[in-house]
N, C-alpha and C. Protein backbone atom coordinates (compact mmCIF):
# COMPACT_ATOMS: atom_id res chain seq x y z
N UNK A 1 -21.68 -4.14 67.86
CA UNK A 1 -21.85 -3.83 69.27
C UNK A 1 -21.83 -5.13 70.06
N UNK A 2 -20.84 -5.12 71.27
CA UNK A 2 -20.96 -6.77 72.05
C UNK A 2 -21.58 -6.70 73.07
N UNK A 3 -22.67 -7.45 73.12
CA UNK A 3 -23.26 -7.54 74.21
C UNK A 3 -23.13 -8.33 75.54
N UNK A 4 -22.95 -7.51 76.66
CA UNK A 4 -22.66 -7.65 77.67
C UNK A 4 -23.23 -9.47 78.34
N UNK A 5 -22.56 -9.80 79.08
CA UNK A 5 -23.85 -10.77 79.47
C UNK A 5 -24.23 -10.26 81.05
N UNK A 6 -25.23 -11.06 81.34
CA UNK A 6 -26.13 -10.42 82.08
C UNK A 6 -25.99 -10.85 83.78
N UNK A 7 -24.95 -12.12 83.55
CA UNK A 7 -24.13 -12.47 84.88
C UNK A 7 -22.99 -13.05 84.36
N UNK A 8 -21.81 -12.75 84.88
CA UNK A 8 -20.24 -13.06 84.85
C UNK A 8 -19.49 -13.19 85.75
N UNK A 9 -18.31 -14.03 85.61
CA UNK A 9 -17.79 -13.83 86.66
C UNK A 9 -16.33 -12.56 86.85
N UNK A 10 -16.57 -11.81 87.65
CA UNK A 10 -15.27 -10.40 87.05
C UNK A 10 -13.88 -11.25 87.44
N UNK A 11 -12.95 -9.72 86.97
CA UNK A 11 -11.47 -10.35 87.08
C UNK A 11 -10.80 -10.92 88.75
N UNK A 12 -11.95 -9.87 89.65
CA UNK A 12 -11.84 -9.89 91.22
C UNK A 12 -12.18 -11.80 91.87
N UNK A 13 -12.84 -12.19 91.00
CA UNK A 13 -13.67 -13.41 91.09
C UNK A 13 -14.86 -13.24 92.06
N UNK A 14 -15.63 -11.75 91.75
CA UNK A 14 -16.82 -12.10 92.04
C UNK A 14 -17.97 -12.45 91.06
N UNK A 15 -19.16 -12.49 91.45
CA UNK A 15 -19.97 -12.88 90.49
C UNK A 15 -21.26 -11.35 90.53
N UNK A 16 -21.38 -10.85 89.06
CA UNK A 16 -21.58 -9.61 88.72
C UNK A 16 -23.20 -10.12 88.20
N UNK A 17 -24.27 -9.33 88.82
CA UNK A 17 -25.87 -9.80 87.92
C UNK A 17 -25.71 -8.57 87.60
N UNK A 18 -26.43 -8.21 86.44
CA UNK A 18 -27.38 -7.06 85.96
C UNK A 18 -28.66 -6.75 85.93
N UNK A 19 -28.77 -5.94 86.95
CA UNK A 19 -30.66 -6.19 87.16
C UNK A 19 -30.92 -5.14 85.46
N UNK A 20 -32.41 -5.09 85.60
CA UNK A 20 -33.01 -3.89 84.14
C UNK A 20 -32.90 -2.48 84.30
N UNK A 21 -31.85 -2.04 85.45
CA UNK A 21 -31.63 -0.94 85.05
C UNK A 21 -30.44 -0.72 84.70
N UNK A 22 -29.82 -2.08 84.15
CA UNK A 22 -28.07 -1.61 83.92
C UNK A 22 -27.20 -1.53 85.37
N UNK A 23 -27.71 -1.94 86.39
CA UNK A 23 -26.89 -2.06 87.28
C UNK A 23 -25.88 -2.89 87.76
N UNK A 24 -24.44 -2.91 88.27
CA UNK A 24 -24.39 -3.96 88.74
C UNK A 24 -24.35 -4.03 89.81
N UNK A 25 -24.86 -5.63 90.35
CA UNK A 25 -25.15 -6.35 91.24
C UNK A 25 -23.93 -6.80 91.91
N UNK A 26 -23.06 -6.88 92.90
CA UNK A 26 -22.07 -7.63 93.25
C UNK A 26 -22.22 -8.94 94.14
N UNK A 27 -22.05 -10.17 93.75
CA UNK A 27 -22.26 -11.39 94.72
C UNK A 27 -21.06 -11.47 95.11
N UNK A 28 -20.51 -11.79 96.53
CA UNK A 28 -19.41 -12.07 96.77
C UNK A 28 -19.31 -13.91 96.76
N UNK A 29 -18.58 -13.93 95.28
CA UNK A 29 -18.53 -15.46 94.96
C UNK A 29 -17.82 -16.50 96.05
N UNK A 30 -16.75 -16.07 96.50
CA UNK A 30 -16.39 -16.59 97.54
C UNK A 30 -16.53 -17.42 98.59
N UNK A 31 -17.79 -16.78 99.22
CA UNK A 31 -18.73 -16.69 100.43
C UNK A 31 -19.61 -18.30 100.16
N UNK A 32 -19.78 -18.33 98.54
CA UNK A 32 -21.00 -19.51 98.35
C UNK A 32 -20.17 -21.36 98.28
N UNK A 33 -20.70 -21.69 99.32
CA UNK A 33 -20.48 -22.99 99.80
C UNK A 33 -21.39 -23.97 99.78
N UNK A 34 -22.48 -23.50 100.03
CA UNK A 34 -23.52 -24.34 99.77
C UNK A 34 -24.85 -24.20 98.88
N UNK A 35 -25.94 -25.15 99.11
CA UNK A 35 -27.11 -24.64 98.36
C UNK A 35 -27.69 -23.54 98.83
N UNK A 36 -27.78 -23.64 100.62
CA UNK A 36 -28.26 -22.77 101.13
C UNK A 36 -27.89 -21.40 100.68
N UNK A 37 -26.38 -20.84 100.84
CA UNK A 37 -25.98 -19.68 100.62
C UNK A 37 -26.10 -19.34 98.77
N UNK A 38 -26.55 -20.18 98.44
CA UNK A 38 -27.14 -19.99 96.55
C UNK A 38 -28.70 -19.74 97.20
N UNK A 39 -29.16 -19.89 98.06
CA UNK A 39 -30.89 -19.50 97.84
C UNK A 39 -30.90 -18.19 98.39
N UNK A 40 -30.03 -18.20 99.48
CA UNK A 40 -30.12 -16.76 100.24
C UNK A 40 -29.41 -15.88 99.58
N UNK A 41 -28.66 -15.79 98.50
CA UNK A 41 -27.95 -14.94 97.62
C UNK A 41 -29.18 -14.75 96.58
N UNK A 42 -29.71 -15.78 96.31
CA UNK A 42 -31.32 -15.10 95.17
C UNK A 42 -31.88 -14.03 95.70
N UNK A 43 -32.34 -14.76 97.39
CA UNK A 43 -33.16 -14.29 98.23
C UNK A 43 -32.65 -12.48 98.21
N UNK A 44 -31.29 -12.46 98.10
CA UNK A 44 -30.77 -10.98 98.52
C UNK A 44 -31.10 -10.54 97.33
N UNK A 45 -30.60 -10.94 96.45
CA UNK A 45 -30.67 -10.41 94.64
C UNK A 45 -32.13 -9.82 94.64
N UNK A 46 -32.91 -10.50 95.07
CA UNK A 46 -34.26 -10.23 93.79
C UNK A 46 -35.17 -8.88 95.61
N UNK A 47 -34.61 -8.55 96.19
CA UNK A 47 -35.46 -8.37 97.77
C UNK A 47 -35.41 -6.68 97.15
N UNK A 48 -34.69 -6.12 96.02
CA UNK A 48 -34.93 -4.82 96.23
C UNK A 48 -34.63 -4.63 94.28
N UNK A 49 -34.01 -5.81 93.73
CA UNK A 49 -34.12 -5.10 92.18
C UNK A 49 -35.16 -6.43 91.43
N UNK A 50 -35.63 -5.73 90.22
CA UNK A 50 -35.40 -6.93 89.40
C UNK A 50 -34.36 -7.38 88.43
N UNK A 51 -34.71 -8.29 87.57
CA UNK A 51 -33.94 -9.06 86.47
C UNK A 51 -34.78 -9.63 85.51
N UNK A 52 -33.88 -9.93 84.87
CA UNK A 52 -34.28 -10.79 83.49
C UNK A 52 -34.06 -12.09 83.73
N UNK A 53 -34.96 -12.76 83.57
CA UNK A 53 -34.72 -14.67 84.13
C UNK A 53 -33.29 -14.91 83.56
N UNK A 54 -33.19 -14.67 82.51
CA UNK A 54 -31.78 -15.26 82.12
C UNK A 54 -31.14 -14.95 82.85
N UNK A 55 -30.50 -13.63 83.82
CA UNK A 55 -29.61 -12.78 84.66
C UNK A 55 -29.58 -13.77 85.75
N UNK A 56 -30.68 -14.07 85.90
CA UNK A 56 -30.95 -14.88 87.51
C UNK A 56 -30.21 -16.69 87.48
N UNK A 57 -30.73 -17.12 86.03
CA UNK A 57 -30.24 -18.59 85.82
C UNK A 57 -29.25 -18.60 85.52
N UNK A 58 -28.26 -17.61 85.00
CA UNK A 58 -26.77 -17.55 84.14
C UNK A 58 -26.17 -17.60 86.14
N UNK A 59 -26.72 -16.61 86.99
CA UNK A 59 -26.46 -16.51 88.14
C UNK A 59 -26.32 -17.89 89.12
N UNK A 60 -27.49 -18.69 88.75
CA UNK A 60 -27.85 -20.02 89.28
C UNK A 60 -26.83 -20.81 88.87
N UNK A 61 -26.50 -21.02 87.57
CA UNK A 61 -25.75 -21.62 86.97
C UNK A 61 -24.07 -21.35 87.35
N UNK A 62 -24.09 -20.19 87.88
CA UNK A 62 -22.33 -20.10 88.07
C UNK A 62 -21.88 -20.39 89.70
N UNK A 63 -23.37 -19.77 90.66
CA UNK A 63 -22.71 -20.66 91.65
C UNK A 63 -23.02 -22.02 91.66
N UNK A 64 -23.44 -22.37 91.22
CA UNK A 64 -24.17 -23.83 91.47
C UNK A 64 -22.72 -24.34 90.89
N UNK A 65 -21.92 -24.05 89.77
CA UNK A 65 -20.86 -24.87 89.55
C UNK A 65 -19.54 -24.51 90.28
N UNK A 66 -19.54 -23.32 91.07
CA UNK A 66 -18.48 -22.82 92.70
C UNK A 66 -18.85 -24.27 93.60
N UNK A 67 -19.81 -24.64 93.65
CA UNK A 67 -20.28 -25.55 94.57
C UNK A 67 -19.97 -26.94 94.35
N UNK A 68 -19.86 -27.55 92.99
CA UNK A 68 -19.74 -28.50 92.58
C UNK A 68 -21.18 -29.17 92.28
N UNK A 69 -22.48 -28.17 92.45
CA UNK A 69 -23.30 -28.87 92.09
C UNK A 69 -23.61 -28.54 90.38
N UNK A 70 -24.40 -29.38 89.44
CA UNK A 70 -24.81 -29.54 88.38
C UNK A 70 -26.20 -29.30 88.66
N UNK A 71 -27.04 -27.60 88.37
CA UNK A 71 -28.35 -27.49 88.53
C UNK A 71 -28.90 -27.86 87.47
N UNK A 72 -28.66 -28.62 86.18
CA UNK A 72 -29.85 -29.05 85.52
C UNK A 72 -29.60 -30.54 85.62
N UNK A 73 -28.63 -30.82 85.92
CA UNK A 73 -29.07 -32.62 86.29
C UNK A 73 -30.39 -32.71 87.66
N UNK A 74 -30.83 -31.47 88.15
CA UNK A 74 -31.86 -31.76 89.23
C UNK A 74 -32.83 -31.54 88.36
N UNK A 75 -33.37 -31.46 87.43
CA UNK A 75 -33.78 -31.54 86.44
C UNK A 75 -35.67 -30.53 86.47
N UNK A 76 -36.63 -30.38 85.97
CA UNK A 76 -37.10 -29.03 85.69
C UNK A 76 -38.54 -29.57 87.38
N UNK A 77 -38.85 -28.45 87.33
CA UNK A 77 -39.88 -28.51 88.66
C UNK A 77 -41.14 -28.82 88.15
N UNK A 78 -41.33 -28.43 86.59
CA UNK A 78 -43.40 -28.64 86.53
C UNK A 78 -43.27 -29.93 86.45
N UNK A 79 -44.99 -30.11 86.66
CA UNK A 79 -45.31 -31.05 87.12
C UNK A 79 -45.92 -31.52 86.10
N UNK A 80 -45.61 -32.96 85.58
CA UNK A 80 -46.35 -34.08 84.41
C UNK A 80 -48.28 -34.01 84.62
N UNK A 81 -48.79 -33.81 84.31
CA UNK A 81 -50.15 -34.17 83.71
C UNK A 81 -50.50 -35.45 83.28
């Protein structure tokens, strides 16, 4: 059995999430130019379904490279002790 992944990009070149009920999500990949329009595309994503973190970072991860940015060279948010 192959398992789906949980954000892709389709043949249309949008970018597809799967929230936990098997749905899909449509991002219009296009549209994303900046960081901003990557926060306000979370912001839309998560305002009425959920996800599976992975769904959300595979998500992070594909516009962030539409953009030309590299989100793990900004490297992790907690904080050292």
């Amino acid at each position: 059995m192959s398992k789906k992944p949980l954000a892709y990009v389709d043949d249309d070149g949008d970018l597809i999430v799967i929230d936990e009920h098997h749905s899909e999500i449509v991002v219009a990949l296009q549209r994303i130019k900046t960081p901003a329009h990557i926060v306000h595309e979370m912001w839309r994503l998560t305002m009425k379904n959920n996800y599976k973190s992975e769904a959300l970072l595979k998500a992070i991860e594909i516009m962030s490279e539409k953009i030309g940015y590299d989100a793990a060279k900004g490297g992790d948010w907690v904080n050292k002790v």
